[in-house]
C-alpha atoms as a PDB file:
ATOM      1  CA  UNK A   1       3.429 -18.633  16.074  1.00  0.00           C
ATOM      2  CA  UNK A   2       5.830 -15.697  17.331  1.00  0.00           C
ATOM      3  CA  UNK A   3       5.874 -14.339  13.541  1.00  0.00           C
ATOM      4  CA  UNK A   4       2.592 -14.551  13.460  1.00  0.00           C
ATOM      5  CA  UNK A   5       2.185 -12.663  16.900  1.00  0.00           C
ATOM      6  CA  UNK A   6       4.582  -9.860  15.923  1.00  0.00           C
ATOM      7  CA  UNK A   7       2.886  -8.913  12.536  1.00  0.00           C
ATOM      8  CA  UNK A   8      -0.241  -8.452  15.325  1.00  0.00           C
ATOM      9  CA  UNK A   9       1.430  -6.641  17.528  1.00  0.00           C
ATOM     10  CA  UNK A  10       3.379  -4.768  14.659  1.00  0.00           C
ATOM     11  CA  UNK A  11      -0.439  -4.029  13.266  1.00  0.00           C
ATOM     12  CA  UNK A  12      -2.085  -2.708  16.137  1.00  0.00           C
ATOM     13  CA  UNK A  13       1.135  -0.706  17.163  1.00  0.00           C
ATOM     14  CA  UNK A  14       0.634   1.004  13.615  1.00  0.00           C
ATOM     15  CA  UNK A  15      -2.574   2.316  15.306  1.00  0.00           C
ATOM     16  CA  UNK A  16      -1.121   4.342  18.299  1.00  0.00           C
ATOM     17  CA  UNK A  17      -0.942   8.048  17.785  1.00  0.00           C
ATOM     18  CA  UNK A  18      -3.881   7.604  14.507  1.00  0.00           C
ATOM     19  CA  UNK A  19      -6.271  10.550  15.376  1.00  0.00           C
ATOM     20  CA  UNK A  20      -9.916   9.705  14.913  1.00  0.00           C
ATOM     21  CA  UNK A  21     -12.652  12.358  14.229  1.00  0.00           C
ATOM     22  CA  UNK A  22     -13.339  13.674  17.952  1.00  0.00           C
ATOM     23  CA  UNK A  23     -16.943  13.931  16.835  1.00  0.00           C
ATOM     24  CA  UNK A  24     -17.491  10.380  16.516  1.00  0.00           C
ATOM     25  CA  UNK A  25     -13.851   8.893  18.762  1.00  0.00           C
ATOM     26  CA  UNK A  26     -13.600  11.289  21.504  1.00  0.00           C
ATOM     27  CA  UNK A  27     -11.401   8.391  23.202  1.00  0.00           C
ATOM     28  CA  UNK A  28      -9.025   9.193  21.219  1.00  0.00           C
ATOM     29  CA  UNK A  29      -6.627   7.138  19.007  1.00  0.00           C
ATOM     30  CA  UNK A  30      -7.265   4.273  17.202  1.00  0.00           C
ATOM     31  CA  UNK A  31      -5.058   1.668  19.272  1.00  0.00           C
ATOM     32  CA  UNK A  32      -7.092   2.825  22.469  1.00  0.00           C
ATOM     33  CA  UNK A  33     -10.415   2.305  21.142  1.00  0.00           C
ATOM     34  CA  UNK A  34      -9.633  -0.934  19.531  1.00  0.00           C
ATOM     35  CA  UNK A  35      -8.806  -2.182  22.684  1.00  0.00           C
ATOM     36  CA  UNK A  36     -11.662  -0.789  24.188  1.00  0.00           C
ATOM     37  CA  UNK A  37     -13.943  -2.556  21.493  1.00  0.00           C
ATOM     38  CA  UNK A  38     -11.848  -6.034  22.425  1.00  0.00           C
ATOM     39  CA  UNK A  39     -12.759  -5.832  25.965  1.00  0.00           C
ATOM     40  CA  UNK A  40     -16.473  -5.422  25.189  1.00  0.00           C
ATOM     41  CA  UNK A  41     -16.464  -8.391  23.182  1.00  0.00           C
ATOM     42  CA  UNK A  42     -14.773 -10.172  26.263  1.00  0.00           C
ATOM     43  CA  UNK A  43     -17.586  -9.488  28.045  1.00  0.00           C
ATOM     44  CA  UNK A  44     -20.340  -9.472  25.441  1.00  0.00           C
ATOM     45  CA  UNK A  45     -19.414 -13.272  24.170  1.00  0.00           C
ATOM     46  CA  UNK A  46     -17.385 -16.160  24.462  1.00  0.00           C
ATOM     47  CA  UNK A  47     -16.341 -16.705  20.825  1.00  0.00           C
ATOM     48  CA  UNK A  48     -12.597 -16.226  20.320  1.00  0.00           C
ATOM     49  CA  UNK A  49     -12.639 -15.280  16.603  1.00  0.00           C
ATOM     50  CA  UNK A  50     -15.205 -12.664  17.376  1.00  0.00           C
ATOM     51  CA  UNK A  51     -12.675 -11.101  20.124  1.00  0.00           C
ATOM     52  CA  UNK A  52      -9.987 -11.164  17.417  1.00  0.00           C
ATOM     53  CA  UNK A  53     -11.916  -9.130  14.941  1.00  0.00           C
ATOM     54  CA  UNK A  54     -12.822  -6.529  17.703  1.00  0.00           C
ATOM     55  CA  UNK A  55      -9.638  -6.049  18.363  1.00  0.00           C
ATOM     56  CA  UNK A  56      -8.184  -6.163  14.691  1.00  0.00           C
ATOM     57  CA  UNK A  57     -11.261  -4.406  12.895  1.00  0.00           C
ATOM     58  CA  UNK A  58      -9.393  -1.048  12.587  1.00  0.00           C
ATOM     59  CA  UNK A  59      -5.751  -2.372  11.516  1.00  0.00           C
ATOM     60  CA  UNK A  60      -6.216  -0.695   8.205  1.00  0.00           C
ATOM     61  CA  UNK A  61      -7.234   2.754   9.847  1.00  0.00           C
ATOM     62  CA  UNK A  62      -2.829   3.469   9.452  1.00  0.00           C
ATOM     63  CA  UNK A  63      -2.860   3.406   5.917  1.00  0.00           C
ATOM     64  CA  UNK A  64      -5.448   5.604   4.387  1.00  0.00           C
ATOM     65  CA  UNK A  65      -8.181   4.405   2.097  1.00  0.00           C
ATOM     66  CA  UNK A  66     -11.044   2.382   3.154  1.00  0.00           C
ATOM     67  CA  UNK A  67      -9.833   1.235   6.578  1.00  0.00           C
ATOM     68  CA  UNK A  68     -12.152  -1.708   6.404  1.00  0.00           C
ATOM     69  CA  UNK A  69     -10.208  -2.857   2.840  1.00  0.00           C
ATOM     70  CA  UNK A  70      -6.883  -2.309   3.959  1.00  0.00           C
ATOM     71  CA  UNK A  71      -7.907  -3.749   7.021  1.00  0.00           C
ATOM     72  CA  UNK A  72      -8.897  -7.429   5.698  1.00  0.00           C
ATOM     73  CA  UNK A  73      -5.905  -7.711   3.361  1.00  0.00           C
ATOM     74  CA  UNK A  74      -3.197  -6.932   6.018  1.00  0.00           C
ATOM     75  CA  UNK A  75      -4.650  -9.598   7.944  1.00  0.00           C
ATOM     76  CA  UNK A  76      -4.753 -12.208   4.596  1.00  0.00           C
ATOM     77  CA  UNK A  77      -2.236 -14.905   6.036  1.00  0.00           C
ATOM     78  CA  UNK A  78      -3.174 -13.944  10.339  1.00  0.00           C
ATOM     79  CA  UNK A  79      -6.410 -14.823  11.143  1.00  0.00           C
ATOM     80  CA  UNK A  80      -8.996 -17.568   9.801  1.00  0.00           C
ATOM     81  CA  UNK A  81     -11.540 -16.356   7.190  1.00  0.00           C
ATOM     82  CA  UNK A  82     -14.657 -15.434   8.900  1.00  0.00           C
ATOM     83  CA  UNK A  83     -12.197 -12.642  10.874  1.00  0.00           C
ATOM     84  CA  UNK A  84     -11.124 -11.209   7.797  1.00  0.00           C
ATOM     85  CA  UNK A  85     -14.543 -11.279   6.451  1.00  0.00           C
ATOM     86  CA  UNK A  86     -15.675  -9.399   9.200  1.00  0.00           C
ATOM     87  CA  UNK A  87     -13.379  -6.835   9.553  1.00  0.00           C
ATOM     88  CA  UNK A  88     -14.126  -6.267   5.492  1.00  0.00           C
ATOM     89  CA  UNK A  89     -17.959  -5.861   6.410  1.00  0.00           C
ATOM     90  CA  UNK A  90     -17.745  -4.153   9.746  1.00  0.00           C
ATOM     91  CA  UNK A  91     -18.859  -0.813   8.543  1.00  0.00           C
ATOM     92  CA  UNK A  92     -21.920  -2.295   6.563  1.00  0.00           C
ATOM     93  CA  UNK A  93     -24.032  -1.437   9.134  1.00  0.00           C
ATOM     94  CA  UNK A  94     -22.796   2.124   9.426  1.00  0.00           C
ATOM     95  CA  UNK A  95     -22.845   2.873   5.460  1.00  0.00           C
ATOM     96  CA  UNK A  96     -25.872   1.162   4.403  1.00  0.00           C
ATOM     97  CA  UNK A  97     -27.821  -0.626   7.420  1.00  0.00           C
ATOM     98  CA  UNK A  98     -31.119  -1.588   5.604  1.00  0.00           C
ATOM     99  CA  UNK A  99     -28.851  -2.945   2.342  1.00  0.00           C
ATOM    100  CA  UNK A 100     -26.869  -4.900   4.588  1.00  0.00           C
ATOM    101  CA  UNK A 101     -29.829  -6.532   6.999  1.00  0.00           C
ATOM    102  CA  UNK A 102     -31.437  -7.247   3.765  1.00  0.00           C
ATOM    103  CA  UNK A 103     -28.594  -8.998   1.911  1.00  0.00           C
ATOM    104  CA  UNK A 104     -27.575 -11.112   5.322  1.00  0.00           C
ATOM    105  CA  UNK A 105     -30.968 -11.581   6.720  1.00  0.00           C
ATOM    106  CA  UNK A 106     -31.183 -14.515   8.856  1.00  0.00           C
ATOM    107  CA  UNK A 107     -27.752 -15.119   8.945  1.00  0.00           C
ATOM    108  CA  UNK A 108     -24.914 -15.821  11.563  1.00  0.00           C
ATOM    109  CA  UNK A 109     -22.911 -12.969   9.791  1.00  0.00           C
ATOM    110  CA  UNK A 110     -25.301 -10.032  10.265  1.00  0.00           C
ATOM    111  CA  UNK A 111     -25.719 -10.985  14.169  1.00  0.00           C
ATOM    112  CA  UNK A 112     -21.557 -11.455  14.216  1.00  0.00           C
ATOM    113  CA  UNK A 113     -21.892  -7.785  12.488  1.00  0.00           C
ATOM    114  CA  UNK A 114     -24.658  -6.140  14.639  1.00  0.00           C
ATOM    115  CA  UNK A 115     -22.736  -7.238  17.910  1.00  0.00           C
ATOM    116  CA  UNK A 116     -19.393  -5.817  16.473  1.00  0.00           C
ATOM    117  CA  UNK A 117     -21.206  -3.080  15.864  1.00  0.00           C
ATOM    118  CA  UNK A 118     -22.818  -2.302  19.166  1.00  0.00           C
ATOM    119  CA  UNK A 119     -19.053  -3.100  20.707  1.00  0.00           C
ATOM    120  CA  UNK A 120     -17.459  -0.799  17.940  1.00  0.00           C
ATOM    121  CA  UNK A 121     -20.109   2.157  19.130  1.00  0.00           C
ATOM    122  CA  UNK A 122     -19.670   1.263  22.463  1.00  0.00           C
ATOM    123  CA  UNK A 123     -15.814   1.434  22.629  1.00  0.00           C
ATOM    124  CA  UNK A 124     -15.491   5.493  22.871  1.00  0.00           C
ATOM    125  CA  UNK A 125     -14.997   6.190  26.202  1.00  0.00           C
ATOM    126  CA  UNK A 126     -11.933   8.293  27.088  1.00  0.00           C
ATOM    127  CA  UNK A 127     -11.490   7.173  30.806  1.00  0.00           C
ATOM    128  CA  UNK A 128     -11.851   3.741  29.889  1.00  0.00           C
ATOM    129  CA  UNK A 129      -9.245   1.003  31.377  1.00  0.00           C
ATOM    130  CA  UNK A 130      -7.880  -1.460  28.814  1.00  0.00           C
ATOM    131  CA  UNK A 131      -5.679  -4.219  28.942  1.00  0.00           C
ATOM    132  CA  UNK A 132      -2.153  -4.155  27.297  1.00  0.00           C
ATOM    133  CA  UNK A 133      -1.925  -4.614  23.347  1.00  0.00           C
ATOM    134  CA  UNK A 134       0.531  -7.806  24.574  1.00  0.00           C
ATOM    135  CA  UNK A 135      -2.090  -9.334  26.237  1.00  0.00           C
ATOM    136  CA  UNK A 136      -4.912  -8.944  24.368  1.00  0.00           C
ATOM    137  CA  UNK A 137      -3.007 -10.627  21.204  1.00  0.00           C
ATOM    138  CA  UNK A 138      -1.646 -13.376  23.412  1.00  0.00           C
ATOM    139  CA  UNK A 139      -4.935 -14.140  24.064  1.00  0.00           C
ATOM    140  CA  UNK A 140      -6.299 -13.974  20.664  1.00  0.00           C
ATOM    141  CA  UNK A 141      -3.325 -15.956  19.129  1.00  0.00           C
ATOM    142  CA  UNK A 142      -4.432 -18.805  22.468  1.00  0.00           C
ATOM    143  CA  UNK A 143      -7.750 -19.009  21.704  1.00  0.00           C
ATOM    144  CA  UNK A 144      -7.790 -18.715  17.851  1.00  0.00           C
ATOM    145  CA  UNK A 145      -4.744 -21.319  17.655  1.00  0.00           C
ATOM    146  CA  UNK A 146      -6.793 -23.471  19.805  1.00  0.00           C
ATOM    147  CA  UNK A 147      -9.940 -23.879  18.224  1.00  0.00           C
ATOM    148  CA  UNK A 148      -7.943 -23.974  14.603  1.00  0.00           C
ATOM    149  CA  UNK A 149      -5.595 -26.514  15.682  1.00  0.00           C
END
């Protein structure tokens, strides 16, 4: 479990200083709003994997590319399936919204993606308070451990 929670940590330390577009992130780097987007999942659901891919659904934002890509494969061996998935379809409803409520229609997945998505948009505040990157992974790795043991 501590290897496992220092590639986490490790990943969402690779987000602090990553600029965003100010026109769509005026809360500024990606680490920040990630957070942000974890705490709004906190309070917008009790499902632990769904708090794990707030918080991790930006990991590949470091490397260049498709964030959302790079994203699911750093997180291969980390997290169960369904938060990997996620994180590889969290922009779905940003890119091509009627395509993807079509294709998942009915589904658990598109209401996991439309709440991610209302978190996601609602993460951009730049006086928000967040909790420490420490924290919000020990709880993640509590939680997701727990219900996967």
């Amino acid at each position: 479990m501590e290897s496992r929670r220092r590639d986490l940590l490790d990943l969402l330390w690779g987000l602090d200083g990553v600029e965003q577009d100010a026109r769509w992130h005026p809360e500024g780097d990606a680490l920040y709003h990630s957070l942000q987007v974890y705490q709004h999942a906190r309070t917008g659901t009790d499902d632990p994997e769904l708090w794990a891919t707030a918080l991790l659904h930006d990991v590949g934002k470091g490397l260049g590319g498709d964030h959302a890509v790079e994203g699911a494969a750093l997180l291969c061996e980390l997290v169960p399936e369904r938060v990997r998935w996620l994180v590889l379809h969290h922009l779905d409803l940003l890119r091509d919204p009627a395509r993807a409520r079509r294709r998942l229609r009915g589904t658990d997945r598109l209401r996991d993606l439309e709440a991610l998505r209302r978190w996601d948009v609602a993460g951009r505040d730049p006086d928000a308070l967040v909790c420490s990157v420490d924290e919000a992974v020990d709880v993640v790795l509590e939680v997701t451990l727990r219900v996967h043991a």
